[in-house]
N, C-alpha and C. Protein backbone atom coordinates (compact mmCIF):
# COMPACT_ATOMS: atom_id res chain seq x y z
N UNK A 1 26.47 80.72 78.68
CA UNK A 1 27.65 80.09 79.26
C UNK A 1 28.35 79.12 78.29
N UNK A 2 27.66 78.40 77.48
CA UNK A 2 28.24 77.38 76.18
C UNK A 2 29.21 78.33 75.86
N UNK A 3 28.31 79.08 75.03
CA UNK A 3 29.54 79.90 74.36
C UNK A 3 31.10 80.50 75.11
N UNK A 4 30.38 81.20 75.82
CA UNK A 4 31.73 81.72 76.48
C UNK A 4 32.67 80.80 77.16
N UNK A 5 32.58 79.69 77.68
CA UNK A 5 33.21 78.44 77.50
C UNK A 5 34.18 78.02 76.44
N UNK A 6 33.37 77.80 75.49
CA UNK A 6 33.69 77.61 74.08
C UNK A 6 35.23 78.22 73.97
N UNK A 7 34.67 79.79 73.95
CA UNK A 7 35.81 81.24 73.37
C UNK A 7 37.01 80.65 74.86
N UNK A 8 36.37 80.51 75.99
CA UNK A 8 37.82 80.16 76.56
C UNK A 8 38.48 79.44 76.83
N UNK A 9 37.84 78.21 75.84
CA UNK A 9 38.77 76.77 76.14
C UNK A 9 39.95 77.13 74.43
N UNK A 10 39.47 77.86 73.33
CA UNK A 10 39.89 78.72 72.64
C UNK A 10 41.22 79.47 72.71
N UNK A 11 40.71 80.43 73.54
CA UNK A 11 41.69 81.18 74.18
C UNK A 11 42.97 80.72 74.67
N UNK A 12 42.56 79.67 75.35
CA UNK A 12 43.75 78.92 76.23
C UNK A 12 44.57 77.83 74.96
N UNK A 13 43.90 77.53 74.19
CA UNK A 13 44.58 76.99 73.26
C UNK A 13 45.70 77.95 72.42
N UNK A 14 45.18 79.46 72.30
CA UNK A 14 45.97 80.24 71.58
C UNK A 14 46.97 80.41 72.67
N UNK A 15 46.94 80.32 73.95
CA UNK A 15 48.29 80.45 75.08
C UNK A 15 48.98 79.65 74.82
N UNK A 16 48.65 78.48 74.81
CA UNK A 16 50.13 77.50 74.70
C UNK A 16 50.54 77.11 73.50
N UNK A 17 49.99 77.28 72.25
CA UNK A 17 50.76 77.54 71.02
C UNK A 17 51.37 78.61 70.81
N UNK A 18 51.08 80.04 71.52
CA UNK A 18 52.01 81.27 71.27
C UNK A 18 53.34 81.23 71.74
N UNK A 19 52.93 80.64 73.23
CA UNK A 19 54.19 80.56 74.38
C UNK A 19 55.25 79.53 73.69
N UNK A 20 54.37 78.43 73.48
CA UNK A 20 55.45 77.21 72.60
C UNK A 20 56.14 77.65 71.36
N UNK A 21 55.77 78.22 70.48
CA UNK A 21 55.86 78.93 69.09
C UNK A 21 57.02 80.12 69.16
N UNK A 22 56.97 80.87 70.39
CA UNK A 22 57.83 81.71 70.87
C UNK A 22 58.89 81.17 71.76
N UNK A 23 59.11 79.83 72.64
CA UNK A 23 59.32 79.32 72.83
C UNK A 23 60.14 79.96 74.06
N UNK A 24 59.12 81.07 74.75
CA UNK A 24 58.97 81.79 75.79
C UNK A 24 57.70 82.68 76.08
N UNK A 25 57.57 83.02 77.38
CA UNK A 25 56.11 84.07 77.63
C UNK A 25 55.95 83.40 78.99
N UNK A 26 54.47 83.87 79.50
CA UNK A 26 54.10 83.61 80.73
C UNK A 26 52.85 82.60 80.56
N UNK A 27 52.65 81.24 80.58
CA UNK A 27 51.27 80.29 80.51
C UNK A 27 50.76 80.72 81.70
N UNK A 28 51.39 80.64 82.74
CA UNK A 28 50.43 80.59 84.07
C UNK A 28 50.06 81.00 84.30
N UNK A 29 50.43 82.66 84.25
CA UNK A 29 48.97 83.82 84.91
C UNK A 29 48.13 83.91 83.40
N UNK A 30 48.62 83.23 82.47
CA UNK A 30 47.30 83.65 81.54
C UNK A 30 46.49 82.66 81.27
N UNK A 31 46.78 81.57 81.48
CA UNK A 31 45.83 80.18 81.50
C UNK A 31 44.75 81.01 82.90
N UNK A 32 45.22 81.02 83.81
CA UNK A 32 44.52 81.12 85.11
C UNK A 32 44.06 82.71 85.38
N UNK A 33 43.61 83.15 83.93
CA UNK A 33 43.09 84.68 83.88
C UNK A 33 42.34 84.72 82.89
N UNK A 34 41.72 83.19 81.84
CA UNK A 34 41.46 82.89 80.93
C UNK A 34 40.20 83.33 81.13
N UNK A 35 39.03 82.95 81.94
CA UNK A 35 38.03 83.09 82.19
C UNK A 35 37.72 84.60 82.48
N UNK A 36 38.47 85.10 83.09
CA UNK A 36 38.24 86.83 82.91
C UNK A 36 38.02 87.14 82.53
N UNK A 37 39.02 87.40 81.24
CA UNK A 37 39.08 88.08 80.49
C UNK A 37 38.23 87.67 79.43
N UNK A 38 37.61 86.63 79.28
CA UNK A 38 36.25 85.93 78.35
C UNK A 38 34.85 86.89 78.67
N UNK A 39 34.99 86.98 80.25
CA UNK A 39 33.75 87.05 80.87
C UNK A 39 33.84 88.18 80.42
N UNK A 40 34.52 89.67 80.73
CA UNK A 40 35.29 90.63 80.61
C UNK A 40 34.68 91.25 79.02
N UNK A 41 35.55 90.46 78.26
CA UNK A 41 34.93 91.33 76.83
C UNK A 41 34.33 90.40 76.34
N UNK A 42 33.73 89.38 76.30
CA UNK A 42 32.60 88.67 75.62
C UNK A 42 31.35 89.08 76.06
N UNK A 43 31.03 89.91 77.31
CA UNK A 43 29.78 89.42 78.42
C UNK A 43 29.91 90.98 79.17
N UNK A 44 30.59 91.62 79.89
CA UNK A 44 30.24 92.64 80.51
C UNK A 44 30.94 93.82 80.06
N UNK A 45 32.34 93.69 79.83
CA UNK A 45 32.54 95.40 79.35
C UNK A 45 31.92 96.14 77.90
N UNK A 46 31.44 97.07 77.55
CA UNK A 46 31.21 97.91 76.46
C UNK A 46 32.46 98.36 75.87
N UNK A 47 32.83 97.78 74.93
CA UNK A 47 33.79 98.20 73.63
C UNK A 47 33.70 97.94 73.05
N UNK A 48 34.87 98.84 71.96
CA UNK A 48 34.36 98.75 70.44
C UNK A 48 35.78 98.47 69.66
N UNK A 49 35.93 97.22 68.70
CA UNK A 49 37.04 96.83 68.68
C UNK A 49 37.26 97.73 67.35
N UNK A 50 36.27 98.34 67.14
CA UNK A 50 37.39 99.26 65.95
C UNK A 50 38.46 100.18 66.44
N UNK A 51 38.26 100.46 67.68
CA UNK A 51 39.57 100.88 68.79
C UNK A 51 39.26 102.59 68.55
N UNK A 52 39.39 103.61 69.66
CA UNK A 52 39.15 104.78 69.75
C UNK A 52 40.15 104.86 71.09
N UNK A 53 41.56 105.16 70.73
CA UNK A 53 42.27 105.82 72.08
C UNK A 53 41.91 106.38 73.26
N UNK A 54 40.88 107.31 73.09
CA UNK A 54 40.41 107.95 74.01
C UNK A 54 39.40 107.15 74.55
N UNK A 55 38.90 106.49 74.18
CA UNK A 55 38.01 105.42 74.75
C UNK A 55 36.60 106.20 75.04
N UNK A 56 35.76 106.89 74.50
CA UNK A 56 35.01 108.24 74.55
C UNK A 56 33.72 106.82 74.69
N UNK A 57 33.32 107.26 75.82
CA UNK A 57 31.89 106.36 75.75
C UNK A 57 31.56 104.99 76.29
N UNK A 58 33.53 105.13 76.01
CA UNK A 58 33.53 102.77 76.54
C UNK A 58 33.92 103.07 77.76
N UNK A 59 33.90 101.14 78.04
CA UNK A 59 34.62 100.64 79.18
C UNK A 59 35.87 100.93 78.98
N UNK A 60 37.08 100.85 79.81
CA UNK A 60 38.22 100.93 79.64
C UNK A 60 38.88 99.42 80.07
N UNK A 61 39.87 99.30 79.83
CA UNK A 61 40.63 97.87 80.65
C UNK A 61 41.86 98.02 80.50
N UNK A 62 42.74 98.37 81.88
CA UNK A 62 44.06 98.61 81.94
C UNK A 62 44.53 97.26 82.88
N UNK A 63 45.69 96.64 81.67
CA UNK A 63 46.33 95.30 82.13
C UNK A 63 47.28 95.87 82.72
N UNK A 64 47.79 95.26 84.27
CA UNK A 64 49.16 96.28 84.96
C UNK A 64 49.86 95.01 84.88
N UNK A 65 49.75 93.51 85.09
CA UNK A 65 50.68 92.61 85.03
C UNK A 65 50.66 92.38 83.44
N UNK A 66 51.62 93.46 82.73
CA UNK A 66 51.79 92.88 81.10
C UNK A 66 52.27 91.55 80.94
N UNK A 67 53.23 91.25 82.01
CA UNK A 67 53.87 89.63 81.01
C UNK A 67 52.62 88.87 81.37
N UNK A 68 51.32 88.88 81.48
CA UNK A 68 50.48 87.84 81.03
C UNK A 68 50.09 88.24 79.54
N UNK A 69 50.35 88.60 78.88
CA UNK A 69 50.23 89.22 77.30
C UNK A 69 49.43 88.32 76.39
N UNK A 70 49.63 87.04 76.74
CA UNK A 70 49.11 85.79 75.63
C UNK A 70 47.77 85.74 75.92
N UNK A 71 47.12 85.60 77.10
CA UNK A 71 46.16 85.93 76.97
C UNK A 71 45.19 86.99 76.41
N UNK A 72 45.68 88.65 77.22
CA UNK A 72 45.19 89.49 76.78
C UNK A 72 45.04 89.83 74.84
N UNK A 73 46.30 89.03 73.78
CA UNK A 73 46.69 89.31 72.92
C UNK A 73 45.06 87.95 72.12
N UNK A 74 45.42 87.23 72.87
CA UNK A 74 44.23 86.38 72.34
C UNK A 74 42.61 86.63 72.27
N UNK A 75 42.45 87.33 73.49
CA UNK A 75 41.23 87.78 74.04
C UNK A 75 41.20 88.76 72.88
N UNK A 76 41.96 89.70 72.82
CA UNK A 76 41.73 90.98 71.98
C UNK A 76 41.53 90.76 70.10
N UNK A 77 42.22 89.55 69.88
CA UNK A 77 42.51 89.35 68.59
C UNK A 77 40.83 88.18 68.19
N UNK A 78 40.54 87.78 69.70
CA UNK A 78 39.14 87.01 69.59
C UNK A 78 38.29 87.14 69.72
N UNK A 79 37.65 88.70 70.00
CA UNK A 79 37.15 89.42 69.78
C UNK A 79 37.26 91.26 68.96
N UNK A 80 37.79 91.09 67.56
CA UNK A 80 37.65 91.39 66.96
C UNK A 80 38.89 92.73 66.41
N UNK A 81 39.44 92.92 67.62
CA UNK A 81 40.94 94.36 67.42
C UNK A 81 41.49 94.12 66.25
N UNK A 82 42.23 92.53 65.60
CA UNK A 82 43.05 92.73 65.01
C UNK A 82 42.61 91.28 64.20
N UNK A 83 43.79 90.67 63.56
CA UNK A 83 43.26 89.10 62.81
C UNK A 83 44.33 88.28 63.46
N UNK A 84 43.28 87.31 63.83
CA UNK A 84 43.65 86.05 64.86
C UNK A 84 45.15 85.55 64.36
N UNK A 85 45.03 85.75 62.98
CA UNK A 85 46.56 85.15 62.48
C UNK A 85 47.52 85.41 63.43
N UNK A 86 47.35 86.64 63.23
CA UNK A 86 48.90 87.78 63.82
C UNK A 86 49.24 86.69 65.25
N UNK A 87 48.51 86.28 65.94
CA UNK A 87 48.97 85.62 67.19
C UNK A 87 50.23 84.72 66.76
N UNK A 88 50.12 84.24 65.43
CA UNK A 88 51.19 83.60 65.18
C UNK A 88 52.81 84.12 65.48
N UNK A 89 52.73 85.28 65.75
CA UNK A 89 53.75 86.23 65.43
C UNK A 89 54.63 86.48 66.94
N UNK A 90 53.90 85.93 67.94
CA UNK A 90 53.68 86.59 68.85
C UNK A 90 55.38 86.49 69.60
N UNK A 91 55.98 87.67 70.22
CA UNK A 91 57.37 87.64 70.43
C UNK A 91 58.41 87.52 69.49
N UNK A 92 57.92 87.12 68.11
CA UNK A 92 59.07 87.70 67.14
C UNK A 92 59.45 88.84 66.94
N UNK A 93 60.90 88.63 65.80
CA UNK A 93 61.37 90.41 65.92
C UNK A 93 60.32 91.01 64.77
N UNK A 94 60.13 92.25 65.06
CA UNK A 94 59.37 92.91 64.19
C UNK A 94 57.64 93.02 64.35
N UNK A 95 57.64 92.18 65.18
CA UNK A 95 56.07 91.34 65.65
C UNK A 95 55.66 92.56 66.30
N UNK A 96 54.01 93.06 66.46
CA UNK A 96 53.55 94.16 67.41
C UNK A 96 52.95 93.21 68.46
N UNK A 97 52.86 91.94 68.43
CA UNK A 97 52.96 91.52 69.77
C UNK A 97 54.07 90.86 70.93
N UNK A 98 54.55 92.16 71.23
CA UNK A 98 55.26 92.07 72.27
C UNK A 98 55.51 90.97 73.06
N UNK A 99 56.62 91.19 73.92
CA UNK A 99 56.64 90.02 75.56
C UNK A 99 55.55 90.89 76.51
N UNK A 100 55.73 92.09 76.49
CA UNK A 100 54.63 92.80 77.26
C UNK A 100 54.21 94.39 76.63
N UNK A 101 52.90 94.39 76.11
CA UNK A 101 52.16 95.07 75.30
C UNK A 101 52.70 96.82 75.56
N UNK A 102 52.51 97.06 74.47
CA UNK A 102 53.67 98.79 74.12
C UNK A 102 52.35 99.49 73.14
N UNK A 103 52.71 100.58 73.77
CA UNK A 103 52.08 101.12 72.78
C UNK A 103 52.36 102.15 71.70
N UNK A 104 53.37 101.65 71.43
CA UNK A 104 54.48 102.09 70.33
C UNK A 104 54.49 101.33 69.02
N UNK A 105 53.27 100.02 69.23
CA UNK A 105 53.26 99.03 68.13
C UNK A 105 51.89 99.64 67.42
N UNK A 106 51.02 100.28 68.47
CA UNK A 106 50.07 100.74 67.80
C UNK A 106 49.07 99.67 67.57
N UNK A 107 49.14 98.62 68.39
CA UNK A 107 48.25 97.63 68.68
C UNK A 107 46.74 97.80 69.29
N UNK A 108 45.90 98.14 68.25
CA UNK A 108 44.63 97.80 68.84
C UNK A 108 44.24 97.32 70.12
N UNK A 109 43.10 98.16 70.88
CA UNK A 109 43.52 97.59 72.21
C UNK A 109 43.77 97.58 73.28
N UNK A 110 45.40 98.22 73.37
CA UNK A 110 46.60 98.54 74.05
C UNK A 110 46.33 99.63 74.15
N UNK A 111 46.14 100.38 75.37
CA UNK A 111 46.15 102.12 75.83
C UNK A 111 47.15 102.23 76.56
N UNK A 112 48.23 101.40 77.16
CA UNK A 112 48.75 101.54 77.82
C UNK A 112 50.11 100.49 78.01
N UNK A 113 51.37 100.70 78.00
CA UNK A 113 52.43 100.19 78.00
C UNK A 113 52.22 99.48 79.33
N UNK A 114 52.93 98.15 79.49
CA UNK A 114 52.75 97.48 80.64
C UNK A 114 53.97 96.65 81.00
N UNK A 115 55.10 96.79 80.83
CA UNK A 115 56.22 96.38 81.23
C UNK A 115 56.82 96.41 82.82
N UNK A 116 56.70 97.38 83.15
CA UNK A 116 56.87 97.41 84.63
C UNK A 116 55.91 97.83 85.66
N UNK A 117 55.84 96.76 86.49
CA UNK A 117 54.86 96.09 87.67
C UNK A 117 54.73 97.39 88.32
N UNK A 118 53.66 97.19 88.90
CA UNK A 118 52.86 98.27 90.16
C UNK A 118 52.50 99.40 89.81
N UNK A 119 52.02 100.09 88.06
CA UNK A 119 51.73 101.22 88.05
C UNK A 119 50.55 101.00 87.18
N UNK A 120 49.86 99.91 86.79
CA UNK A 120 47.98 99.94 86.30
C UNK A 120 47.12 100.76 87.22
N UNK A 121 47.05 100.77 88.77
CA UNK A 121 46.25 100.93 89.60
C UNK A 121 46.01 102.77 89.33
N UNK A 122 47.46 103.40 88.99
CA UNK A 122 47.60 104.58 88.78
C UNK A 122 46.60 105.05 87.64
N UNK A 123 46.82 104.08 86.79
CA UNK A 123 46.57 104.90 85.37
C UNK A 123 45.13 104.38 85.09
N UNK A 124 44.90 103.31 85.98
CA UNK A 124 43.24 102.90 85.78
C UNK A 124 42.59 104.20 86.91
N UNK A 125 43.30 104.93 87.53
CA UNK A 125 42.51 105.70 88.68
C UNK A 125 42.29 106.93 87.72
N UNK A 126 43.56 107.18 86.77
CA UNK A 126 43.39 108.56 86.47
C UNK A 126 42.41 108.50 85.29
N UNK A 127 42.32 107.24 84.31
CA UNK A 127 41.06 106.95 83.31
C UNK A 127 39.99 107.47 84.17
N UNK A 128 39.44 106.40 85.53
CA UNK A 128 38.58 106.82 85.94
C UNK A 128 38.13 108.23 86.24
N UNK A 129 39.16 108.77 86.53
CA UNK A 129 38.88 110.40 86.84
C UNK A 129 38.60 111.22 85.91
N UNK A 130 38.94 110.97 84.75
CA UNK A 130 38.72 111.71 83.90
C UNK A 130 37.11 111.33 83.35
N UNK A 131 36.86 110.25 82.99
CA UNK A 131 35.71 109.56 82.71
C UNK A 131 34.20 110.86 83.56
N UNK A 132 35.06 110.64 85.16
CA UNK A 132 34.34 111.20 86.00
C UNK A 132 34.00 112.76 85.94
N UNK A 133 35.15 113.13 85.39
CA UNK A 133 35.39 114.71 85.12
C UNK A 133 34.23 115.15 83.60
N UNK A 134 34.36 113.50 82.85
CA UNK A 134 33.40 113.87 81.52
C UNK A 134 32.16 113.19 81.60
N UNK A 135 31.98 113.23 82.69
CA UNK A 135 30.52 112.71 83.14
C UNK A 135 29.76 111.61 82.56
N UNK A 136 30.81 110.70 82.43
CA UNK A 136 30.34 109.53 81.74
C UNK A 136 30.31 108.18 82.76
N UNK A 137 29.31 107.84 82.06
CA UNK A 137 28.70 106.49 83.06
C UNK A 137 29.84 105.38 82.89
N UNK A 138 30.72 105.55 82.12
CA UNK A 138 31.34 104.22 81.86
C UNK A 138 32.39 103.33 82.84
N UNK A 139 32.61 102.53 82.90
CA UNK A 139 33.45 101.73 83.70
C UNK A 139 35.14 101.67 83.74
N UNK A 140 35.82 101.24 84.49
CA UNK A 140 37.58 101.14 84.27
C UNK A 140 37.64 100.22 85.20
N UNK A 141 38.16 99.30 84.87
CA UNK A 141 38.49 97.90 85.14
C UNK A 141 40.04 97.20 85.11
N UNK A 142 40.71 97.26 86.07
CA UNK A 142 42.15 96.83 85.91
C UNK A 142 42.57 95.53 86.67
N UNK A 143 43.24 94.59 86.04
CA UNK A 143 44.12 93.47 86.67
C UNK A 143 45.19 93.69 87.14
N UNK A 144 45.60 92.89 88.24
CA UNK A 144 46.67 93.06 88.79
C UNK A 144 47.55 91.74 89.44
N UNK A 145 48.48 91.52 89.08
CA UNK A 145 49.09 90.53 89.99
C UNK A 145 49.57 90.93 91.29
N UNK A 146 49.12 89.44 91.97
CA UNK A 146 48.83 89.27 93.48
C UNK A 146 50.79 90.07 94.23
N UNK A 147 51.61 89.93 93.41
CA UNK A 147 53.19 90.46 93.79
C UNK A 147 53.05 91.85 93.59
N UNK A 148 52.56 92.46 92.03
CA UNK A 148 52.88 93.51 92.15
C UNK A 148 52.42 94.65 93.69
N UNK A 149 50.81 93.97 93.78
CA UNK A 149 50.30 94.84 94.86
C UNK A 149 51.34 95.22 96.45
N UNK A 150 52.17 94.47 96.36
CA UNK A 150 53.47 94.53 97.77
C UNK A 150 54.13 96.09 97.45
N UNK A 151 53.83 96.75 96.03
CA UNK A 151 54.30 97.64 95.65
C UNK A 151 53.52 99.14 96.02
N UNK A 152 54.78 100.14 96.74
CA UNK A 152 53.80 101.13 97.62
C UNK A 152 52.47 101.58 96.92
N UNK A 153 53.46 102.12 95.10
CA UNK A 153 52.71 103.02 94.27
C UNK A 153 50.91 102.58 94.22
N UNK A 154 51.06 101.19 94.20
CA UNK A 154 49.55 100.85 94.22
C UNK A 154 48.72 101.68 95.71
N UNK A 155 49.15 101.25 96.71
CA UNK A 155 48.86 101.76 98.08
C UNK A 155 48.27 103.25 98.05
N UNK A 156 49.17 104.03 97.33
CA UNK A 156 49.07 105.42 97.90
C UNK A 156 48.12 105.65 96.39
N UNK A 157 48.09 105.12 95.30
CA UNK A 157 47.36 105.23 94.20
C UNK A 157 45.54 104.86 94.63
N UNK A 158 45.63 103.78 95.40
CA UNK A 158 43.81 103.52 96.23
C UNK A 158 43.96 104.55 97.11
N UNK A 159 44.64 104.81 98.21
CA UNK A 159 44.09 106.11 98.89
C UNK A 159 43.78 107.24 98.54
N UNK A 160 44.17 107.44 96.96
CA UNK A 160 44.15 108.97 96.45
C UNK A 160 42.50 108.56 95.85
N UNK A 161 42.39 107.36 95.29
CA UNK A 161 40.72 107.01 94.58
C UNK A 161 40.18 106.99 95.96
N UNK A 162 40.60 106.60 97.35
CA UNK A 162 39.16 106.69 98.60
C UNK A 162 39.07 107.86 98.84
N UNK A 163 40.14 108.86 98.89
CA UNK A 163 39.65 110.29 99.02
C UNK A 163 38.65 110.97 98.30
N UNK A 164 39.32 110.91 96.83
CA UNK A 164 38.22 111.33 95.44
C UNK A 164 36.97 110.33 95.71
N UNK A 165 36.57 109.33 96.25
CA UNK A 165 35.44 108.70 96.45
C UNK A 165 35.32 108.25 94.47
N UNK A 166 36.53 107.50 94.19
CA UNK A 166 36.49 107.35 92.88
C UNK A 166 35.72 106.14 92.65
N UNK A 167 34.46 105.74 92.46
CA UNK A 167 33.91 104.72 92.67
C UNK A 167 33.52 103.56 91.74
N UNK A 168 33.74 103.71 90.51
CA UNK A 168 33.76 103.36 88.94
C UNK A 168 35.12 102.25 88.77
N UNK A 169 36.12 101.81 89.84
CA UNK A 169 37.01 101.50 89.27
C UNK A 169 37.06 100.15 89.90
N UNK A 170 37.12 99.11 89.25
CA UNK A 170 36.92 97.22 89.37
C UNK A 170 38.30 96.75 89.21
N UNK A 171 38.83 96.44 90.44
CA UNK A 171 40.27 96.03 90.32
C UNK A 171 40.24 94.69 90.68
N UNK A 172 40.96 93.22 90.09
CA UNK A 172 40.99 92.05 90.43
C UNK A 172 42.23 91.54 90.57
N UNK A 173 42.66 90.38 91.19
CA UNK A 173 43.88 89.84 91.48
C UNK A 173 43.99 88.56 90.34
N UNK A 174 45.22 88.61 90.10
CA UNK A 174 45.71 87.86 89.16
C UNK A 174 45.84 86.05 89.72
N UNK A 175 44.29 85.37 89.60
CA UNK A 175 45.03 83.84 89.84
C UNK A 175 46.03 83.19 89.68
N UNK A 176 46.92 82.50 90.30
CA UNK A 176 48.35 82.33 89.98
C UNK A 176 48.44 81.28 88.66
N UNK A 177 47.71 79.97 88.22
CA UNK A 177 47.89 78.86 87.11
C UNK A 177 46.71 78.22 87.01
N UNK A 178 46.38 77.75 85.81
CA UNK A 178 45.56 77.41 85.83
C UNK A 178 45.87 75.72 84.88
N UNK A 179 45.21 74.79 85.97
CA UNK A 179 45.52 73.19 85.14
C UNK A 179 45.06 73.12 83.80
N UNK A 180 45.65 72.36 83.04
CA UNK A 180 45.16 72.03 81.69
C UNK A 180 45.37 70.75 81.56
N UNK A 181 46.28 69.86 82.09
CA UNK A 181 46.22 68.54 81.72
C UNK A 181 47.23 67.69 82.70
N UNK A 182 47.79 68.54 83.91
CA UNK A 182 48.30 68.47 85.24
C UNK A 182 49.80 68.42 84.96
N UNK A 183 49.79 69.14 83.64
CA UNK A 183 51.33 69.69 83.31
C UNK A 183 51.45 71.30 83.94
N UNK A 184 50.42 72.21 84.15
CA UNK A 184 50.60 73.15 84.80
C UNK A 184 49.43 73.62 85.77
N UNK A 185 50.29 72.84 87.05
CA UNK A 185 48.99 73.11 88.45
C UNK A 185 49.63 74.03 89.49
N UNK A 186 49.51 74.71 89.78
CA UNK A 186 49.87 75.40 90.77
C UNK A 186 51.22 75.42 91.56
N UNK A 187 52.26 75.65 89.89
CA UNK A 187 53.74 75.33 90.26
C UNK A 187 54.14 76.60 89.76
N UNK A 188 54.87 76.88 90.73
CA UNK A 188 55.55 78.23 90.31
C UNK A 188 56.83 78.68 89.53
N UNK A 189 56.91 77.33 88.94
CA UNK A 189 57.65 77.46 88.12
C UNK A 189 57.20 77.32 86.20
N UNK A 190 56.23 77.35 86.53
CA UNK A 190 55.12 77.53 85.22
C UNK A 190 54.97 79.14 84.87
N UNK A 191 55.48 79.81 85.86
CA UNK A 191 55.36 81.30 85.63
C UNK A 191 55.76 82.41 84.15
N UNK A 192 56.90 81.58 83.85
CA UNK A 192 57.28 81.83 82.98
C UNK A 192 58.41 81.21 82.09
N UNK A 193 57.71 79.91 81.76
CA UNK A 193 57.83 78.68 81.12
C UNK A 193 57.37 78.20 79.58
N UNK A 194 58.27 78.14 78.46
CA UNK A 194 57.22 77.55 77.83
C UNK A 194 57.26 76.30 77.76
N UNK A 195 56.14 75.71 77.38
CA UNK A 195 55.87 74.21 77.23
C UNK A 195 56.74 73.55 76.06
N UNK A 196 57.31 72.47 76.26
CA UNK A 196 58.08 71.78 75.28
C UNK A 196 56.84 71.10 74.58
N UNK A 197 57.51 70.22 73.06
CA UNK A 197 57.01 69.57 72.25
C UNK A 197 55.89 68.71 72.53
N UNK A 198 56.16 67.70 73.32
CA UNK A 198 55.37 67.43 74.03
C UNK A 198 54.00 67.46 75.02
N UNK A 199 54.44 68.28 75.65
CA UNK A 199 53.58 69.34 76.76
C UNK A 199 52.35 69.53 75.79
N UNK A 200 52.98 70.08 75.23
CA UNK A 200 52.03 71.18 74.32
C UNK A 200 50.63 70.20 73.87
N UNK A 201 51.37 68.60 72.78
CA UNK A 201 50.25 67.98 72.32
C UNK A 201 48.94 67.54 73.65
N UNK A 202 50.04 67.36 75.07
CA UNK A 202 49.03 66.86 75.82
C UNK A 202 48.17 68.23 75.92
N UNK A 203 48.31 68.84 76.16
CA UNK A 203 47.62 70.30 77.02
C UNK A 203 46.68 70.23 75.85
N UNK A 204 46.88 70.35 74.52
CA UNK A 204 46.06 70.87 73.83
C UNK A 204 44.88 69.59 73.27
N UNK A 205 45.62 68.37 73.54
CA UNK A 205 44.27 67.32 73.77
C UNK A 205 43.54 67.62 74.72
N UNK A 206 43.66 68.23 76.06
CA UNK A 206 42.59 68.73 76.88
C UNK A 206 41.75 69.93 77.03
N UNK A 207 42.23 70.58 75.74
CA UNK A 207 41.48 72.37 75.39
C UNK A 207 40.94 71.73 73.64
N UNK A 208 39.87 71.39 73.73
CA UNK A 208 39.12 71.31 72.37
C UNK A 208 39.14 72.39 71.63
N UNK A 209 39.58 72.22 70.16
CA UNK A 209 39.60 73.43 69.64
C UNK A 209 37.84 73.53 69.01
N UNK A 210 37.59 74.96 69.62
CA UNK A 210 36.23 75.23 69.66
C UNK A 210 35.64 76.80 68.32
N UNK A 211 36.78 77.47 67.71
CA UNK A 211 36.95 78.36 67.02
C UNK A 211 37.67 78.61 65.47
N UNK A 212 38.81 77.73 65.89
CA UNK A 212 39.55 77.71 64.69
C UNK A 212 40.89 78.26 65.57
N UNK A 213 41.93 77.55 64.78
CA UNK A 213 43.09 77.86 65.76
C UNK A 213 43.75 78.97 64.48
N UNK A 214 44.39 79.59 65.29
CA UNK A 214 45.43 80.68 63.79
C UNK A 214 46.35 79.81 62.73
């Protein structure tokens, strides 16, 4: 638990220097998805960050709310896909890290474009099926924000996995914010905010840097 602590007080530090640095993105669902996604690939899923598209053998992890990106881009770059630098980059032009992850950048990682809401549930069902079809033990695991789910496609996408009795597939809801220094508590207007000059030094006096920052 130290450790993984550690990586996500880390993590959250690489959120609000990306978001600030870009001087746009989403802090709130990725501060308050920080711990997930720690637990996630530090601790329970099987992958391999030298990256294999097909994912032959691994866990899978399909992000359906992309604009939390800063996180996922941190998580991935902090355990091993790509070099932590690149976070520096994050939302510039030319940058392969996106506002919401493409897979047209060819980003380690990334199996799946995530720009528009309510269609992970789909594409984490059909991973699973196939997985199932290649008789592999492995897992598929997808996030989701708590809005997109109001969306049918998700609906009729779980009834098609309770029919198939698709049983391999770990879907979680997206916590809405997560506090850092009571500049972002459970305001919904933190959604997609970045932190000014300021902000930033407080927040990041309350996230010890525990790794090395980019």
């Amino acid at each position: 638990m130290p450790e993984l602590k550690d990586i996500a007080l880390q993590i959250r530090r690489d959120i609000v220097r990306m978001v600030h640095g870009a001087n746009s993105g989403h802090p709130g669902g990725s501060l308050g998805c920080t711990d997930f996604f720690t637990a996630l690939y530090f601790k329970i899923m099987k992958h391999d960050p030298s990256f294999n598209m097909n994912a032959e053998g691994e866990d899978v992890f399909i992000l359906s709310n992309g604009h939390i990106s800063p996180v996922f881009y941190s998580t991935l770059a902090r355990s091993g896909y790509f070099d932590v630098k690149e976070l520096a980059t994050f939302r510039k032009i030319d940058s392969r890290l996106q506002g919401h992850p493409a897979t047209a950048e060819h980003l380690p990682g990334v199996r799946v474009a995530s720009g528009s809401l309510g269609q992970g549930m789909s594409v984490a069902i059909g991973a699973a099926l196939t997985k199932k079809l290649n008789k592999e033990r492995s897992v598929v695991f997808s996030l989701h924000g708590d809005g997109e789910l109001d969306e049918g496609q998700n609906w009729e996408a779980i009834m098609f996995a309770a029919h198939h009795k698709v049983d391999n597939l770990i879907s979680t809801v997206d916590w809405n914010h997560q506090q850092i220094d009571g500049t972002i508590e459970n305001d919904h207007n933190w959604h997609g905010v970045a932190p000014n000059d300021e902000q930033l030094v407080k927040a990041l006096a309350q996230l010890p840097e525990t790794l090395g920052d980019y």
